[in-house]
C-alpha atoms as a PDB file:
ATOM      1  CA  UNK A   1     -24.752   9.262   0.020  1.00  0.00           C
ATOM      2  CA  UNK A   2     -23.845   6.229  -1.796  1.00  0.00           C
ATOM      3  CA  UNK A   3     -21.273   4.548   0.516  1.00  0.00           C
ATOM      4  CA  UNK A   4     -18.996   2.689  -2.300  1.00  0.00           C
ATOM      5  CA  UNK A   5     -15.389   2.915  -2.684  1.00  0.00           C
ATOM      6  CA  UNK A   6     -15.988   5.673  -5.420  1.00  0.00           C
ATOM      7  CA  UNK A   7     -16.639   8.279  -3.473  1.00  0.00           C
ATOM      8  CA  UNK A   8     -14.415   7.384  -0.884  1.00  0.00           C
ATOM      9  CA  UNK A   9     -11.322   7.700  -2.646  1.00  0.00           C
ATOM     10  CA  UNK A  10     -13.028  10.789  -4.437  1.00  0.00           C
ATOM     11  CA  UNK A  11     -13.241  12.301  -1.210  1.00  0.00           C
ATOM     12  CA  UNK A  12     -10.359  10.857   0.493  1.00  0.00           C
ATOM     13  CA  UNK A  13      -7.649   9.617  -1.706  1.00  0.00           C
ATOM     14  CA  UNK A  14      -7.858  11.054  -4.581  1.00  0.00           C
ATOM     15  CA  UNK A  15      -7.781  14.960  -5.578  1.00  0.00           C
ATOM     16  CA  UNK A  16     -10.977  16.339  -6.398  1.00  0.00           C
ATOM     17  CA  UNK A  17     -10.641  16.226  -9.718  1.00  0.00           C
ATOM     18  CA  UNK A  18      -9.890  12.366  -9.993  1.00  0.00           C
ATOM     19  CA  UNK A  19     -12.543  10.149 -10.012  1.00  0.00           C
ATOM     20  CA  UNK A  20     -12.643   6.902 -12.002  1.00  0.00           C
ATOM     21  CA  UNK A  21     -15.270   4.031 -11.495  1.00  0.00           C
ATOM     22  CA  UNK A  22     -14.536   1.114  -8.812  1.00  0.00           C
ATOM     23  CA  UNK A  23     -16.191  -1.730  -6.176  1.00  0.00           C
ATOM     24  CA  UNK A  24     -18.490  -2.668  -5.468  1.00  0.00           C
ATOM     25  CA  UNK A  25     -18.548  -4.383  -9.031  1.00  0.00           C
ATOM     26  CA  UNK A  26     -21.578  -7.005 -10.111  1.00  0.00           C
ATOM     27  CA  UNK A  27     -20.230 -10.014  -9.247  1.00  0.00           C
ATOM     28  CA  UNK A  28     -20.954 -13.517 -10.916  1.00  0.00           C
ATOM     29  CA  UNK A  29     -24.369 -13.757  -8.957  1.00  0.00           C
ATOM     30  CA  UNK A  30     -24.886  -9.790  -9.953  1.00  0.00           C
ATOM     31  CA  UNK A  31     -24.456  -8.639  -6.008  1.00  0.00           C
ATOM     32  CA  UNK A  32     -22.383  -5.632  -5.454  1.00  0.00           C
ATOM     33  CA  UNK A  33     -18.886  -7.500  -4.609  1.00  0.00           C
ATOM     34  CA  UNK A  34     -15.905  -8.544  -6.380  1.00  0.00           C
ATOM     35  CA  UNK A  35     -15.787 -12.183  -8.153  1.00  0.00           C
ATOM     36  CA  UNK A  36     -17.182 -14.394  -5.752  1.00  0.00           C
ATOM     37  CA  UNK A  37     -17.975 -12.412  -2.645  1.00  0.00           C
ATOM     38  CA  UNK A  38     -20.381  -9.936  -1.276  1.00  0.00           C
ATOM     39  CA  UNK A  39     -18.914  -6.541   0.042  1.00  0.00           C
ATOM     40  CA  UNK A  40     -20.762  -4.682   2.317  1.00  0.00           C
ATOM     41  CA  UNK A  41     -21.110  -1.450   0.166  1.00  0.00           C
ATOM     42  CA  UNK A  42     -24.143  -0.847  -1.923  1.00  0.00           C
ATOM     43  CA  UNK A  43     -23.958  -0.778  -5.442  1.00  0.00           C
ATOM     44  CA  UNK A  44     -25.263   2.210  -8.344  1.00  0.00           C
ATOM     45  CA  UNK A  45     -24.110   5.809  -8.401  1.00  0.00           C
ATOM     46  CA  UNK A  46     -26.231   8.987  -7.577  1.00  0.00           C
ATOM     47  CA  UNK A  47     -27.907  10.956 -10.643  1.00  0.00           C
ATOM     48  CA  UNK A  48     -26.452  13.824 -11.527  1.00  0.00           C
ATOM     49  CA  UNK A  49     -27.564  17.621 -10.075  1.00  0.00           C
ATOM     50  CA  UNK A  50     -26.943  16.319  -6.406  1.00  0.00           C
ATOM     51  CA  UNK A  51     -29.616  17.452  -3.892  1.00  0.00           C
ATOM     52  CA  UNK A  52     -32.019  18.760  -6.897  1.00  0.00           C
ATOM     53  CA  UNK A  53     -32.183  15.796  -8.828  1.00  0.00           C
ATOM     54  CA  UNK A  54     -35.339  13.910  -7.435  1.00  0.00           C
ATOM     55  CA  UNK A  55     -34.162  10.262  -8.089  1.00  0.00           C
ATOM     56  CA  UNK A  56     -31.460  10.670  -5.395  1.00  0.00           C
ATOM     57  CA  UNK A  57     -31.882   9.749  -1.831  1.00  0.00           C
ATOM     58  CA  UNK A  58     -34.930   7.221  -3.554  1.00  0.00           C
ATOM     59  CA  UNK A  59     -33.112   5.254  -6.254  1.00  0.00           C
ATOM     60  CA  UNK A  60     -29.267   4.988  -7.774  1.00  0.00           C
ATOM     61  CA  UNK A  61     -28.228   4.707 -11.362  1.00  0.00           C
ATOM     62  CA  UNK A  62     -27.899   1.146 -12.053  1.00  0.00           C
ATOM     63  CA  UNK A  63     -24.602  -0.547 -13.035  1.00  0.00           C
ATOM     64  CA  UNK A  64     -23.978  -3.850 -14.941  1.00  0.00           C
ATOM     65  CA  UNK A  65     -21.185  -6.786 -15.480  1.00  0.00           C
ATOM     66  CA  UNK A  66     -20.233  -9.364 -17.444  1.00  0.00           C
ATOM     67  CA  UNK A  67     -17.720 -11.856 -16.698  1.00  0.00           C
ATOM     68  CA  UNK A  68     -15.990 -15.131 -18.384  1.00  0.00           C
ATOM     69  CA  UNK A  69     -14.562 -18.112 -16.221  1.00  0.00           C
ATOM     70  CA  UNK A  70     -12.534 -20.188 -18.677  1.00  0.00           C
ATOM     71  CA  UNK A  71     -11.643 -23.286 -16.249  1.00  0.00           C
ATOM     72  CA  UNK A  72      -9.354 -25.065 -19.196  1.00  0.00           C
ATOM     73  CA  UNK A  73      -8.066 -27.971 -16.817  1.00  0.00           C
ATOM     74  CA  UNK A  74     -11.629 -29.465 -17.191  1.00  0.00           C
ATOM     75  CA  UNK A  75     -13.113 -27.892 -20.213  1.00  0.00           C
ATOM     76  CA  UNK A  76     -15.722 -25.501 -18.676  1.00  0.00           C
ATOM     77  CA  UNK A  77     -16.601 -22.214 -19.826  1.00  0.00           C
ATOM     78  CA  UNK A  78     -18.860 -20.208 -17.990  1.00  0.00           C
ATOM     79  CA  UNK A  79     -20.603 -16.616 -18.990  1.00  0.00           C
ATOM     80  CA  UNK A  80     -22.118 -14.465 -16.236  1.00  0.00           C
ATOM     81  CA  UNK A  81     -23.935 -11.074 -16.593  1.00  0.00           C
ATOM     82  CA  UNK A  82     -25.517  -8.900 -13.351  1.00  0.00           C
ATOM     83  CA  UNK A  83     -27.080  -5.684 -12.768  1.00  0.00           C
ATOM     84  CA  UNK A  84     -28.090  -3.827  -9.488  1.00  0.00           C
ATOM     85  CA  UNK A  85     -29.952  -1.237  -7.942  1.00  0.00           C
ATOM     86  CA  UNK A  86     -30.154   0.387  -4.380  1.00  0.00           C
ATOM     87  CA  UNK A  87     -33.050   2.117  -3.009  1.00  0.00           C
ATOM     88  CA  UNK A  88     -32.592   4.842  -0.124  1.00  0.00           C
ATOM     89  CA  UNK A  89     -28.679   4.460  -0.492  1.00  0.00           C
ATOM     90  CA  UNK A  90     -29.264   1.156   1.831  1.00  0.00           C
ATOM     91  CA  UNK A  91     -31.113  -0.957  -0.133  1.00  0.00           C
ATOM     92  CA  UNK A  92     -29.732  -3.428  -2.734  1.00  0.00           C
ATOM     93  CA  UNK A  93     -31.297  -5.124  -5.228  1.00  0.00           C
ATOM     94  CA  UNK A  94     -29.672  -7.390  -8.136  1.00  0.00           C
ATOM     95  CA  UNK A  95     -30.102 -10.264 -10.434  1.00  0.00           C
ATOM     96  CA  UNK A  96     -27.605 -12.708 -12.291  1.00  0.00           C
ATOM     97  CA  UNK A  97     -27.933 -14.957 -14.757  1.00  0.00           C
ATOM     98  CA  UNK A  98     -24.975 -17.719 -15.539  1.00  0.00           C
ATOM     99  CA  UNK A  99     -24.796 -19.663 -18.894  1.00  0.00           C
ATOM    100  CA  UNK A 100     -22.309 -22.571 -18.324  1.00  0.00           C
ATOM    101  CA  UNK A 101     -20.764 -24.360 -20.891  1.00  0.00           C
ATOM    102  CA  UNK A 102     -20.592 -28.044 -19.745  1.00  0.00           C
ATOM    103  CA  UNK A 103     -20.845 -30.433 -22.340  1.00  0.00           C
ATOM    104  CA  UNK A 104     -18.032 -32.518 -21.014  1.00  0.00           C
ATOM    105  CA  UNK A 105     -20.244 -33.143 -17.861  1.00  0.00           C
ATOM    106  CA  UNK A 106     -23.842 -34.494 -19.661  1.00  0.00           C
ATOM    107  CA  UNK A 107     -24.893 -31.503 -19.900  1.00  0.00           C
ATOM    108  CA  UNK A 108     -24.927 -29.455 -22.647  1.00  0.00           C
ATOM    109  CA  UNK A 109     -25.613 -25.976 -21.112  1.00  0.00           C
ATOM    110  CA  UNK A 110     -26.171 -24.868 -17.598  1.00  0.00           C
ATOM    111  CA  UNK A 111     -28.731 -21.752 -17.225  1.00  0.00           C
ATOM    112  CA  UNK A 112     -28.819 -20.680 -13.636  1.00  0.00           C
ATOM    113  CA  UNK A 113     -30.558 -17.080 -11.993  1.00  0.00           C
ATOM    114  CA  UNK A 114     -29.885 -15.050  -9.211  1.00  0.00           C
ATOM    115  CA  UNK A 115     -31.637 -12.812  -7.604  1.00  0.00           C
ATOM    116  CA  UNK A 116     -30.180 -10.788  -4.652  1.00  0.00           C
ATOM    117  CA  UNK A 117     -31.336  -7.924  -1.768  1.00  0.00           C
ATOM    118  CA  UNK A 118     -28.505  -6.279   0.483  1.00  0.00           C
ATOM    119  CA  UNK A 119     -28.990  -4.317   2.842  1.00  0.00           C
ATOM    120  CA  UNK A 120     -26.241  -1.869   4.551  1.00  0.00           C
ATOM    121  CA  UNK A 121     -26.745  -1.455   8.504  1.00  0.00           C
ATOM    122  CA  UNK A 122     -23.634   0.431   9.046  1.00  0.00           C
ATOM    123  CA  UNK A 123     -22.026   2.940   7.314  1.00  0.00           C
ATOM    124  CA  UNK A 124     -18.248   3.162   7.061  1.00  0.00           C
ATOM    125  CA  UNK A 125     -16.854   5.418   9.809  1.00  0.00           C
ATOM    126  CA  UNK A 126     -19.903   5.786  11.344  1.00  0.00           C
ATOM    127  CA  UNK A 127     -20.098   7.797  15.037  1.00  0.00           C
ATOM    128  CA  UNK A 128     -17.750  10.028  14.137  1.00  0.00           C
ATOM    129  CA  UNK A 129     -14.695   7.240  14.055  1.00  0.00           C
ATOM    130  CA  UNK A 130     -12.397   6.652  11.683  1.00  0.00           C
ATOM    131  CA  UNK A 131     -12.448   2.327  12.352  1.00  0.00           C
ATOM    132  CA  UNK A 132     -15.463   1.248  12.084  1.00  0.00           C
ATOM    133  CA  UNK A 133     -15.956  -0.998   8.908  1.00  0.00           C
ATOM    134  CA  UNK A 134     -19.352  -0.767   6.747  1.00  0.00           C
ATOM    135  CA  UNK A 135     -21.414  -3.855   7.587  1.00  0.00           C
ATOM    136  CA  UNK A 136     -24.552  -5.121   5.381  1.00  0.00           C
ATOM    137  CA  UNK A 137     -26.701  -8.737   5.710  1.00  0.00           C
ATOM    138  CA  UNK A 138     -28.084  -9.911   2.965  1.00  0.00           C
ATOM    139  CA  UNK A 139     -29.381 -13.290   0.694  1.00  0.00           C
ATOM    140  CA  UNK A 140     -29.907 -14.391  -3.012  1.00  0.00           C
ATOM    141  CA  UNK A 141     -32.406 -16.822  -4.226  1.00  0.00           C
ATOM    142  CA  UNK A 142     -30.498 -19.155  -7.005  1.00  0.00           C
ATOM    143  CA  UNK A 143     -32.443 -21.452  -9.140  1.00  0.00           C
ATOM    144  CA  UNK A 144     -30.467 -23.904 -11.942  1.00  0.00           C
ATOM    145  CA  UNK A 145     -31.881 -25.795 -14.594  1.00  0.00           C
ATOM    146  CA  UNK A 146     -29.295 -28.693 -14.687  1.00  0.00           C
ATOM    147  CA  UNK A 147     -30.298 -32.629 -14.790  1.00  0.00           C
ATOM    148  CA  UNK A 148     -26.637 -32.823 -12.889  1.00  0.00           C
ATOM    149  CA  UNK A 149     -28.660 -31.965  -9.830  1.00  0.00           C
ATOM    150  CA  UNK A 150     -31.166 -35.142 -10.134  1.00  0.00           C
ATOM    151  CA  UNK A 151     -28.484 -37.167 -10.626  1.00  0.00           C
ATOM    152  CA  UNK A 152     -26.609 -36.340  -7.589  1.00  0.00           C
ATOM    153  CA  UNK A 153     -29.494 -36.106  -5.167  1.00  0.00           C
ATOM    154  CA  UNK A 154     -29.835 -32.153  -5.063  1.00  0.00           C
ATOM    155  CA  UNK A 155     -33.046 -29.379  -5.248  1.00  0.00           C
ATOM    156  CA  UNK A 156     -32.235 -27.120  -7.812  1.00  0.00           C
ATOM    157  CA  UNK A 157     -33.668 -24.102  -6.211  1.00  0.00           C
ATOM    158  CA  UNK A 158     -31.932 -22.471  -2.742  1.00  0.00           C
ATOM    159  CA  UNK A 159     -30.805 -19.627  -0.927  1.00  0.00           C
ATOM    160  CA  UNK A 160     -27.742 -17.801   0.303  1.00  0.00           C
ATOM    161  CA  UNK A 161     -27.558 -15.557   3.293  1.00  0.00           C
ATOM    162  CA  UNK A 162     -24.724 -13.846   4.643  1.00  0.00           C
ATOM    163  CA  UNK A 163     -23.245 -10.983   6.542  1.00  0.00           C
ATOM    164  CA  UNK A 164     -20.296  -9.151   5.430  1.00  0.00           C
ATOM    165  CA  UNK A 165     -18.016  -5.686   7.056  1.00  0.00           C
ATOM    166  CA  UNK A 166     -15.711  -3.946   4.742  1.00  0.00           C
ATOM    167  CA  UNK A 167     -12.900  -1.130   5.109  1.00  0.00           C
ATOM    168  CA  UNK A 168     -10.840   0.879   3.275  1.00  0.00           C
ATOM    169  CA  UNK A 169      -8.364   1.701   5.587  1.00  0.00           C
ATOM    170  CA  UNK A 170      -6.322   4.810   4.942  1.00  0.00           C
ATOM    171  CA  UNK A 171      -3.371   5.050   7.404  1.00  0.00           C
ATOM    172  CA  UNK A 172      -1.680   2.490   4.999  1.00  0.00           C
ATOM    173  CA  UNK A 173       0.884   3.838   2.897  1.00  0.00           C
ATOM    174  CA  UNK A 174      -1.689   3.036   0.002  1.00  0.00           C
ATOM    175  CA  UNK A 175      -4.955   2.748   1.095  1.00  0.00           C
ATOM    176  CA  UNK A 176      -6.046  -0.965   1.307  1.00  0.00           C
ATOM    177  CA  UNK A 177     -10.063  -2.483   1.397  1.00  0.00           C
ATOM    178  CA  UNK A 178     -10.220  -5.557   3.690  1.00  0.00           C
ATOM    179  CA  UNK A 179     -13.744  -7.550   3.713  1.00  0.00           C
ATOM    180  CA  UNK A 180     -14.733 -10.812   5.930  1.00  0.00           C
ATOM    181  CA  UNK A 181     -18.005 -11.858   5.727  1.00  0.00           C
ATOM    182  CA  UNK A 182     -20.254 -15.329   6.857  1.00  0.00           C
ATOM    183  CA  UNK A 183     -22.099 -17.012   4.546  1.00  0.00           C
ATOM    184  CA  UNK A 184     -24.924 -19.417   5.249  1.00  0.00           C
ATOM    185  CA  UNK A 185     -25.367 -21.142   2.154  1.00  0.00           C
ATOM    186  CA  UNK A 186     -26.283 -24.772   0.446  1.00  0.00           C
ATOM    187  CA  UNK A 187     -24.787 -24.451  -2.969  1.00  0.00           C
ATOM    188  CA  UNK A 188     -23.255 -26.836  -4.689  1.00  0.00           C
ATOM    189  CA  UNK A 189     -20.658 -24.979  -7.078  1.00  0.00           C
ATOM    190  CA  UNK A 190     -22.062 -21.317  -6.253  1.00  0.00           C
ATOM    191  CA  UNK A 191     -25.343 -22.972  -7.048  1.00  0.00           C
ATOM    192  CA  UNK A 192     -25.008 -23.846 -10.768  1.00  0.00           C
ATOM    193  CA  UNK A 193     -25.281 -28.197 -10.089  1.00  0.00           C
ATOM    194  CA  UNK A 194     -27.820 -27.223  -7.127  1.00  0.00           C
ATOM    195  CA  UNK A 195     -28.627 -27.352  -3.614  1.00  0.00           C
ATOM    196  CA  UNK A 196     -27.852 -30.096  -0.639  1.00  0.00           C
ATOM    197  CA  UNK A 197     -27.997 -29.537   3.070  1.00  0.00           C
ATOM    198  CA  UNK A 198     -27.180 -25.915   4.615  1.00  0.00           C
ATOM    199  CA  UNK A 199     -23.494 -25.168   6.252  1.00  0.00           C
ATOM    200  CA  UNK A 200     -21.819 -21.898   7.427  1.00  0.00           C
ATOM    201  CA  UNK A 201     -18.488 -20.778   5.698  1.00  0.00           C
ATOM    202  CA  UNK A 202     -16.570 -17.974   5.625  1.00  0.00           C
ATOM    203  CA  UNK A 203     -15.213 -15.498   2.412  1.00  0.00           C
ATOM    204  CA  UNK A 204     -12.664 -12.720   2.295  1.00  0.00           C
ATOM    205  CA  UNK A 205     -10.901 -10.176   0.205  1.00  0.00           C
ATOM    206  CA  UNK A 206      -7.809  -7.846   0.265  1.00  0.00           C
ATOM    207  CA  UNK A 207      -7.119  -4.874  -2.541  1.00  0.00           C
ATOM    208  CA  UNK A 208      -4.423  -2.615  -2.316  1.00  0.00           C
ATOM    209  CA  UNK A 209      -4.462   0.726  -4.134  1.00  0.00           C
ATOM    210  CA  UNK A 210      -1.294   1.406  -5.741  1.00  0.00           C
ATOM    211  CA  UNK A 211      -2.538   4.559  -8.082  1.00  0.00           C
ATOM    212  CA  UNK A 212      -5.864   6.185  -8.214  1.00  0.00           C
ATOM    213  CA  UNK A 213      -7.194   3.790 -11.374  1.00  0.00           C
ATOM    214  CA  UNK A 214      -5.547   0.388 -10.248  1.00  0.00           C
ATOM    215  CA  UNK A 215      -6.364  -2.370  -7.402  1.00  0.00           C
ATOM    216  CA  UNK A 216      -4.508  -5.180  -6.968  1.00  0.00           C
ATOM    217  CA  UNK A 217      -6.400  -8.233  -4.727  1.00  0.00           C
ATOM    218  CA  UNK A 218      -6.800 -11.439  -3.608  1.00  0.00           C
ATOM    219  CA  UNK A 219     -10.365 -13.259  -2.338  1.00  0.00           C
ATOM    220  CA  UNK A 220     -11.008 -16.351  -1.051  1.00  0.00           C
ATOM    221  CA  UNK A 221     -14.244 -18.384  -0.213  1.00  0.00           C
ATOM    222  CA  UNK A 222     -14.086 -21.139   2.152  1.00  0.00           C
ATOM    223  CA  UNK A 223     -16.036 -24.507   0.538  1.00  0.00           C
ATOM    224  CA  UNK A 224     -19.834 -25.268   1.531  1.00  0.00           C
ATOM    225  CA  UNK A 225     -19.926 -28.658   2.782  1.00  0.00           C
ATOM    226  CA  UNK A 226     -23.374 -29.786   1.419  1.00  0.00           C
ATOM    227  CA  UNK A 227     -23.891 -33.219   2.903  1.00  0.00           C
ATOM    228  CA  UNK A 228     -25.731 -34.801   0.288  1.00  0.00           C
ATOM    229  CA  UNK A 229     -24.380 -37.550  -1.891  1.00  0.00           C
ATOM    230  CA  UNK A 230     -21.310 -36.622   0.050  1.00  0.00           C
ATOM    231  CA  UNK A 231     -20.386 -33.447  -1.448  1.00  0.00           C
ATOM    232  CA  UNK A 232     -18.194 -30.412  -0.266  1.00  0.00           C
ATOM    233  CA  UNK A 233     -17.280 -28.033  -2.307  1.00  0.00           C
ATOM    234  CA  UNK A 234     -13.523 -27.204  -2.518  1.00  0.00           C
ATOM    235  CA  UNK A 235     -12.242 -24.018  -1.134  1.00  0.00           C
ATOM    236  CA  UNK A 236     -11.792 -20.875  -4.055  1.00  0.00           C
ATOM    237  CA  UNK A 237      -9.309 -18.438  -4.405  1.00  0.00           C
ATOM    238  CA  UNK A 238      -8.379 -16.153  -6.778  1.00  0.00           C
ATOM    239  CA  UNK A 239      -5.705 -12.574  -7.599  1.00  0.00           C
ATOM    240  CA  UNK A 240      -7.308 -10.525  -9.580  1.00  0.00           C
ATOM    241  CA  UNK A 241      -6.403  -6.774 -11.037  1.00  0.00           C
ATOM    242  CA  UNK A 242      -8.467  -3.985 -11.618  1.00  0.00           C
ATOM    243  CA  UNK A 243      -8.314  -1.380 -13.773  1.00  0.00           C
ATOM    244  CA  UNK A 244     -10.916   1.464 -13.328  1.00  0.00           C
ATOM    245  CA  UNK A 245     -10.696   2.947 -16.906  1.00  0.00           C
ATOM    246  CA  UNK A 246     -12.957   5.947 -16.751  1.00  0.00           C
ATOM    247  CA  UNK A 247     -15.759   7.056 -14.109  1.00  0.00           C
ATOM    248  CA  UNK A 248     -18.234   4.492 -15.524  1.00  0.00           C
ATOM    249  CA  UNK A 249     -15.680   1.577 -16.857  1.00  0.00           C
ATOM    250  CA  UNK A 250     -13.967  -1.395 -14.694  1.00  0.00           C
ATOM    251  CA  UNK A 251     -11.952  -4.069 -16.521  1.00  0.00           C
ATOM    252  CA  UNK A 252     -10.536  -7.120 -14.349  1.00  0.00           C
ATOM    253  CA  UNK A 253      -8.435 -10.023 -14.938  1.00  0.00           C
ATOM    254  CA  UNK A 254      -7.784 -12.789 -12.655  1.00  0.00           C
ATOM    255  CA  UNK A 255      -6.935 -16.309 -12.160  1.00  0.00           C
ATOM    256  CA  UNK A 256      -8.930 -18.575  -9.982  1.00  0.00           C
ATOM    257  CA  UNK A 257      -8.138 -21.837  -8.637  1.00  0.00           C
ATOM    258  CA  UNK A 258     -11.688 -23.891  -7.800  1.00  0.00           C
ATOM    259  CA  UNK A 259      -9.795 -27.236  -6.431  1.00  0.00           C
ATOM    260  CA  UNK A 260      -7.717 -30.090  -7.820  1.00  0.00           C
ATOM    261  CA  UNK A 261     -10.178 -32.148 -10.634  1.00  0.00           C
ATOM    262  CA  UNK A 262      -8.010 -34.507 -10.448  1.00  0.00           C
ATOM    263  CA  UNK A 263      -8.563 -35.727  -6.818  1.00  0.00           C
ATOM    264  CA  UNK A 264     -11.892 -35.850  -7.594  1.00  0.00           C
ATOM    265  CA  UNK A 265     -11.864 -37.769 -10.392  1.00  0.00           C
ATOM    266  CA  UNK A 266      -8.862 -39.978  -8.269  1.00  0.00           C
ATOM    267  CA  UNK A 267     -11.561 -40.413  -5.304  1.00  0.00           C
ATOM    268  CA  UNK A 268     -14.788 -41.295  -7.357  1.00  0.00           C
ATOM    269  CA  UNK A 269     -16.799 -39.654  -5.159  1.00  0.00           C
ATOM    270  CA  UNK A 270     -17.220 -35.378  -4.864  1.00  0.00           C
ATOM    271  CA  UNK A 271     -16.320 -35.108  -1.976  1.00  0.00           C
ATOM    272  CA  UNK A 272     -13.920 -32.482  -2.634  1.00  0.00           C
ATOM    273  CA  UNK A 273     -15.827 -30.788  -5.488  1.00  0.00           C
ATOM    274  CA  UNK A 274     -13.176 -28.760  -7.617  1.00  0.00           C
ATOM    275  CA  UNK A 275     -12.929 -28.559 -11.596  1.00  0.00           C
ATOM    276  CA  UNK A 276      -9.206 -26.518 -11.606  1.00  0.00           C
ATOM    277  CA  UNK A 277      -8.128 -23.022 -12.289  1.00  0.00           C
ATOM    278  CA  UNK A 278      -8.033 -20.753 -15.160  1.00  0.00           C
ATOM    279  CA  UNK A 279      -8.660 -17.579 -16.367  1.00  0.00           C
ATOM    280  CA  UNK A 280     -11.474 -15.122 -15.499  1.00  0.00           C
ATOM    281  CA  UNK A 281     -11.731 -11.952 -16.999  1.00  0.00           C
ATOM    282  CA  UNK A 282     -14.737  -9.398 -16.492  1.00  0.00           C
ATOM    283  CA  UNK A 283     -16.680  -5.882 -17.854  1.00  0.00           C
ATOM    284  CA  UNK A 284     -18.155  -3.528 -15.658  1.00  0.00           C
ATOM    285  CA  UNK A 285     -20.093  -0.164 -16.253  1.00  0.00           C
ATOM    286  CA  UNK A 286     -21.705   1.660 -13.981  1.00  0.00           C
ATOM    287  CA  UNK A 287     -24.323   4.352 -15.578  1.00  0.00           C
END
């Protein structure tokens, strides 16, 4: 069985007669997370006809997402779509592909591609407990087309790996999902100007679950210190709401805040890579 939140509340939250869509959504890379971050449930749903329907226990239905980042303090718009897979209700498979709008920057669009495997090692709850947090490792390969990372001494081609537990936890009076994960990564603005030196940081979320179709979160990702040309990236964070509209559609809002442009313009130099906040709103469906 497909260990996403879905089910869980199906099973556990909700009445049986309740169930709406929810996480893991295609993030902006495509992997089965939130915004930014991983979360270490698998994404897809089973087929319907449980048991007698051949395709599950080998393959889920797939799911997709769009999402748009409007960062107005410094003019950049960027479009994001994902889909994924899992295979044997463990394995994940996904691909993303970013169109960034940076014209302000040299560069008059940014196409970058993703493409991710997860895989779950630890079911939530497992031994019989009711503790024990889901846990998954997995990577993405990125690749970006943009001059930008010439010009500041970067490959545009890397990888991400990471390791990530997540938990609904029940004995809440509303159920909450908590998720802290590690991430291993050389990205240079998740990837899209490209790819310095490799440094660990660190990325979690909160939701609470104040009805059976709404969550209500907050995620933050801890900024990649890349080394070359003297760039770290600036820390994200972002609130966000979900509203899980019928048993296939997700719509989110949120604001994100990607660092202070103005420091780095101030300090002529990136090392505190940030181009402001703004508004990010997303589509999910999941088939």
């Amino acid at each position: 069985m497909n260990k996403n939140i879905k089910n869980i509340l199906a099973a556990s939250v909700l009445s049986a007669s309740a169930a709406y869509a929810g996480v893991p959504l295609n993030n902006l890379q495509g992997v089965g997370g939130i915004a930014f971050n991983p979360l270490a449930y698998t994404a897809g749903q089973p087929w319907d006809g449980g048991e007698t329907n051949v395709f599950n226990g080998i393959v889920s239905k797939p799911q997709v997402g769009g999402w748009y980042v409007n960062l107005s303090d410094s003019d950049i718009n960027w479009f994001a779509i994902g889909t994924a897979i899992t295979f044997g209700e463990r394995l994940e498979v996904s691909y993303g592909y970013g169109f960034t709008d940076a014209k302000k920057y040299g560069d008059k669009s940014i196409d970058s591609n993703n493409l991710g495997a997860k895989l779950r090692i630890l079911d939530e709850n497992a031994f019989e407990t009711q503790w024990v947090p889901a846990i998954a490792v997995g990577a993405v390969y990125k690749h970006t087309n943009t001059d930008l990372a010439g010009a500041f001494g970067l490959d545009k081609d890397g990888f991400d790996y990471y390791a990530v537990a997540s938990k609904l936890v029940k004995e809440t009076p509303i159920p909450v999902l908590l998720s802290l994960g590690i991430l291993y990564s050389d990205e240079v603005v998740n990837g899209v100007i490209g790819h310095g030196h490799y440094d660990v940081s660190y990325f979690a979320n909160i939701d609470v679950l104040p009805s059976e179709n709404i969550a209500v979160g907050f995620e933050y990702k801890s900024g990649v210190d890349a080394e070359t040309s003297g760039i770290r990236n600036h820390d994200y964070y972002d609130g966000h709401v979900a509203w899980f509209v019928t048993p296939q559609l997700t719509l989110v809002g949120a604001y994100a805040y990607t660092g202070d442009k103005d420091r780095f313009y101030r300090d002529g130099n990136p090392k505190n890579l940030g181009f402001g906040s703004g508004l990010v709103l997303s589509v999910q469906y999941q088939f």
